[in-house]
N, C-alpha and C. Protein backbone atom coordinates (compact mmCIF):
# COMPACT_ATOMS: atom_id res chain seq x y z
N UNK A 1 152.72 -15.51 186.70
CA UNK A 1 153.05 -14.61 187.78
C UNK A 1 153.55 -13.29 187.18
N UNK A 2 153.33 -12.26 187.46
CA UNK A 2 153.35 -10.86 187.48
C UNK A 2 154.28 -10.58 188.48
N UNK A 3 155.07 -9.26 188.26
CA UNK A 3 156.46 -9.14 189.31
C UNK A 3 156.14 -7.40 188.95
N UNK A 4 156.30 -6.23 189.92
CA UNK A 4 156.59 -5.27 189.46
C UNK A 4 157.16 -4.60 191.15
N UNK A 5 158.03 -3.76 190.77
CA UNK A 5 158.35 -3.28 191.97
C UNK A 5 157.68 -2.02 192.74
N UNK A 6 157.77 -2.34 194.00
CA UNK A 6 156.74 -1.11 194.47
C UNK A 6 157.56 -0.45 196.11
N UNK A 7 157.30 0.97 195.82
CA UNK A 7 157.94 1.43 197.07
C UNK A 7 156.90 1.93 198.46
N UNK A 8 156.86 1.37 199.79
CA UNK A 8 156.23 1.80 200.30
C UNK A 8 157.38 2.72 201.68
N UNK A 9 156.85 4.20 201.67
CA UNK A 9 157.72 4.93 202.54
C UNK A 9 157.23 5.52 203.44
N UNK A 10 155.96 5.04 204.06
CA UNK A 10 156.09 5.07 205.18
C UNK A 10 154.60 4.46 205.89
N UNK A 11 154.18 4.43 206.76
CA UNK A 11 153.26 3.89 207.48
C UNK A 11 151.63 3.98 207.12
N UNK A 12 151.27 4.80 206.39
CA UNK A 12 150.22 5.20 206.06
C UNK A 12 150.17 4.65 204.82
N UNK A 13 151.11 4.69 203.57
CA UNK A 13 151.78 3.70 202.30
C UNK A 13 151.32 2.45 203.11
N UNK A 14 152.28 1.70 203.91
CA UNK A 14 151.94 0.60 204.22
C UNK A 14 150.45 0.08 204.32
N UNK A 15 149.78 1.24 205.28
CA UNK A 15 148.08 0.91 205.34
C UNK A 15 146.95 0.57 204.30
N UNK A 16 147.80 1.90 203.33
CA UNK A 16 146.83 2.10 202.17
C UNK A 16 147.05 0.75 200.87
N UNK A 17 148.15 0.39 201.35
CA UNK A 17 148.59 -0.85 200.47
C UNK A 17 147.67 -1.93 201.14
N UNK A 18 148.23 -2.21 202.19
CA UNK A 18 147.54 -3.37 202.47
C UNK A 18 145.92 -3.61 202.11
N UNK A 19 145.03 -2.56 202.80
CA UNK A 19 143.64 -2.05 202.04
C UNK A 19 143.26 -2.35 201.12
N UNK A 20 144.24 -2.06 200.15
CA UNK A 20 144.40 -2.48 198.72
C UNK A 20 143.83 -3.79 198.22
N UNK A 21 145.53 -4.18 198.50
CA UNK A 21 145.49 -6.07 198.33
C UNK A 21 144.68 -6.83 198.75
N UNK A 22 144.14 -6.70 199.77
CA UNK A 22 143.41 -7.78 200.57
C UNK A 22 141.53 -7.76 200.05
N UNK A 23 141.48 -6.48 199.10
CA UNK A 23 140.55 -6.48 198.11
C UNK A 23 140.33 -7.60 197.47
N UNK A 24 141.62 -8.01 196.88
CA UNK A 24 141.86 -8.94 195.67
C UNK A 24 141.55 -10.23 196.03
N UNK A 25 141.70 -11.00 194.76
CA UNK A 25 141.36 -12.31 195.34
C UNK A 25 142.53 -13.35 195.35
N UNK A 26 143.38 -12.87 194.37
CA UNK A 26 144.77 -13.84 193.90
C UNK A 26 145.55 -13.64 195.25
N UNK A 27 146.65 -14.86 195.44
CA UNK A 27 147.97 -14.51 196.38
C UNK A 27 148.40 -13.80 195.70
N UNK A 28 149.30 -12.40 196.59
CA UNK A 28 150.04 -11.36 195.95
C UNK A 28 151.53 -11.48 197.36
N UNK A 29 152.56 -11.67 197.03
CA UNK A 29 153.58 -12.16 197.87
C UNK A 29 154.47 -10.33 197.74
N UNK A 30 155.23 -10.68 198.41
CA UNK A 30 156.32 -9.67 198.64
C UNK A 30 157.53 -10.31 198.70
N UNK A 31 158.70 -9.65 198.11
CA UNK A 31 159.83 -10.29 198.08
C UNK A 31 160.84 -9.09 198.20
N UNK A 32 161.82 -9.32 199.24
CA UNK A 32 162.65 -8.42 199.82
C UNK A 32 163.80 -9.65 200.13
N UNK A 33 165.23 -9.21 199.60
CA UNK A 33 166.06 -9.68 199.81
C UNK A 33 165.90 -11.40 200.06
N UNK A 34 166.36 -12.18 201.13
CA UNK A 34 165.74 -13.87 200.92
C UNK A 34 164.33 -13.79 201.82
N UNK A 35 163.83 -12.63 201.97
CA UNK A 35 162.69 -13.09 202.66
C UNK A 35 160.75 -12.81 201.78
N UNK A 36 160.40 -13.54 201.98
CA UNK A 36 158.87 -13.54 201.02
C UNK A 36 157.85 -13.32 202.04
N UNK A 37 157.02 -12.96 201.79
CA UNK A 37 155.37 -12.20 202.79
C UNK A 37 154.74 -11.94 201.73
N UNK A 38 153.17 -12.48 203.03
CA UNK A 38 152.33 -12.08 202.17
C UNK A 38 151.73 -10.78 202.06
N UNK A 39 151.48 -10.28 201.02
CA UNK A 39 151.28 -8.56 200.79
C UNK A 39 150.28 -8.16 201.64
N UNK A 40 149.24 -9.33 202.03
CA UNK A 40 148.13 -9.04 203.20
C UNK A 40 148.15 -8.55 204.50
N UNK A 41 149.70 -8.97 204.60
CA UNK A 41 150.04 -9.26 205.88
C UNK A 41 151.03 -7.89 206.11
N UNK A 42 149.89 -6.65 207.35
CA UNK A 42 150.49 -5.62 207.68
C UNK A 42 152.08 -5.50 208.45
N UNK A 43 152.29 -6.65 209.49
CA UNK A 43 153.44 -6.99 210.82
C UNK A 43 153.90 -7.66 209.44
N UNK A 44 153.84 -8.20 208.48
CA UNK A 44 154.95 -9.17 207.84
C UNK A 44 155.89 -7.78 206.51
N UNK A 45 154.45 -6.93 206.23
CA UNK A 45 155.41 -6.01 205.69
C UNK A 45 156.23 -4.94 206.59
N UNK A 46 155.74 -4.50 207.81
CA UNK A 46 156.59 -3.91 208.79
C UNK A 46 157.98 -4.87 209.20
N UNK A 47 158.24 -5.83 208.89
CA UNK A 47 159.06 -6.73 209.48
C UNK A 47 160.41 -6.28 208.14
N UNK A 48 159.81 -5.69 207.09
CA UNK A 48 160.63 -5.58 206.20
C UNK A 48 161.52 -4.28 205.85
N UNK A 49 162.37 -4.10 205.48
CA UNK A 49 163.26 -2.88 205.01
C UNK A 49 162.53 -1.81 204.09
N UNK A 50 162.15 -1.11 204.33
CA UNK A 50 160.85 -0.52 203.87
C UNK A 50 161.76 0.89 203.21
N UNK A 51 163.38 0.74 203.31
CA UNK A 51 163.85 2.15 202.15
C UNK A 51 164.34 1.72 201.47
N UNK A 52 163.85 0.37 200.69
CA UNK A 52 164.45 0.32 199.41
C UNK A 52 162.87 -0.35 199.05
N UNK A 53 163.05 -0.37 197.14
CA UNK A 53 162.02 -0.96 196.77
C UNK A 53 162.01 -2.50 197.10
N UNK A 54 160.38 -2.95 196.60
CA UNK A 54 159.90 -4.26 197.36
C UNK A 54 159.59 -5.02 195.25
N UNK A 55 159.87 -6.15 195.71
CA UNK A 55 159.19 -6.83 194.39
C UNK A 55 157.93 -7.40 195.28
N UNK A 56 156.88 -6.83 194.30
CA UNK A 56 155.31 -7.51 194.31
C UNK A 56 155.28 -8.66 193.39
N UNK A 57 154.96 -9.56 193.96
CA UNK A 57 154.46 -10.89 192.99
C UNK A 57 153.04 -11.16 192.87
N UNK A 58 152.45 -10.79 192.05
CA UNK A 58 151.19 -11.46 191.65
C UNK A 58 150.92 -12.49 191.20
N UNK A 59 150.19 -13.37 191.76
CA UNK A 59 150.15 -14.98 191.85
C UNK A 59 148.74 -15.23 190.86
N UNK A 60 148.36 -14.92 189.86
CA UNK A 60 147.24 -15.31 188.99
C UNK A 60 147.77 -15.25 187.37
N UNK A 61 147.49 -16.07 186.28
CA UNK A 61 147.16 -15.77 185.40
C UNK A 61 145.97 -14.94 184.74
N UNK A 62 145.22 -14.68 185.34
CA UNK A 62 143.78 -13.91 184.87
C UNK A 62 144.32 -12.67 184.73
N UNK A 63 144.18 -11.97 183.24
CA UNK A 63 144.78 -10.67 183.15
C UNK A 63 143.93 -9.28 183.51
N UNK A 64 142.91 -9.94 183.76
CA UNK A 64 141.64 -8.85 184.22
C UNK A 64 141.94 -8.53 185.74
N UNK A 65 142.00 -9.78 186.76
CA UNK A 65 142.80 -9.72 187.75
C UNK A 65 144.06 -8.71 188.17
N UNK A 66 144.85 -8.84 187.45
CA UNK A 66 146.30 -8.63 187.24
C UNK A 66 146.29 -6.89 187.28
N UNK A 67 145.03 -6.61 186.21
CA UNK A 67 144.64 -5.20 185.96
C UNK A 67 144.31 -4.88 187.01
N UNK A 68 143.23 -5.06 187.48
CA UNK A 68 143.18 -5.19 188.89
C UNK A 68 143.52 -4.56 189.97
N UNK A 69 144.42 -5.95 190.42
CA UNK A 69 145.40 -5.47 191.19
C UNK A 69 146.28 -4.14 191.04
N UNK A 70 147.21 -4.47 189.90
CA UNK A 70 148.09 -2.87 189.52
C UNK A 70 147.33 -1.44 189.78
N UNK A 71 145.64 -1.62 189.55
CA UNK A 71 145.42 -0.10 189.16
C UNK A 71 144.75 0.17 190.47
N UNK A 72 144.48 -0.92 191.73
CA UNK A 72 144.68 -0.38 193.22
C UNK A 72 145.65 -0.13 193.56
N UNK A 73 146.74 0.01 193.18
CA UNK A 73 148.62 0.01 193.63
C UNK A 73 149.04 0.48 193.08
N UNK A 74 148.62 1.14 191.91
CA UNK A 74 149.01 2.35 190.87
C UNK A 74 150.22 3.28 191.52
N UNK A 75 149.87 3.68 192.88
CA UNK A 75 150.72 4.64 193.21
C UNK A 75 151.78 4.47 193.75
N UNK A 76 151.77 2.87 194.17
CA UNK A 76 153.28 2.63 194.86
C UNK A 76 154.23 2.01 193.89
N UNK A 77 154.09 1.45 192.79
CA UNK A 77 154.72 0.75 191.66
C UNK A 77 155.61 2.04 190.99
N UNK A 78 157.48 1.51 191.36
CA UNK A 78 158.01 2.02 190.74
C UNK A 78 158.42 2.21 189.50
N UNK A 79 158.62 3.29 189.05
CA UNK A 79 158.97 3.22 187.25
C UNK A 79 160.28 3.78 187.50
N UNK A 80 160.84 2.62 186.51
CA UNK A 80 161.94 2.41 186.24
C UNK A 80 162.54 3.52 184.90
């Protein structure tokens, strides 16, 4: 599993994310405080606190995958 944090700020972020993910083929989860969603899921990330950052979980070992994923989401992944 892959973990990186990602900020989405505002509604159109949200869209373009989801778009994203649902490309992919691996589960990709969201994790906000005790609650988990799936990154697919537009109402499950609206359900969430959306002004602070989000941990993305990527659910594959395949590192080609992994690449993947990150370089559709390139733009919301915070650097630390």
């Amino acid at each position: 599993m892959t973990e990186v944090k990602i900020r989405l700020s505002s509604v159109n972020d949200v869209k373009d994310f989801v778009s994203a993910v649902s490309l992919c083929r691996c589960d990709i989860d969201i994790a906000a405080d005790r609650y988990i969603i799936d990154a697919k899921s537009i109402m499950g990330i609206f359900s969430l606190d959306l002004s602070k950052p989000l941990v993305l979980k990527i659910n594959s070992t395949d590192e080609n995958e992994i690449a993947d994923v990150l370089g559709k989401i390139e733009r919301f992944i915070v650097r630390e």
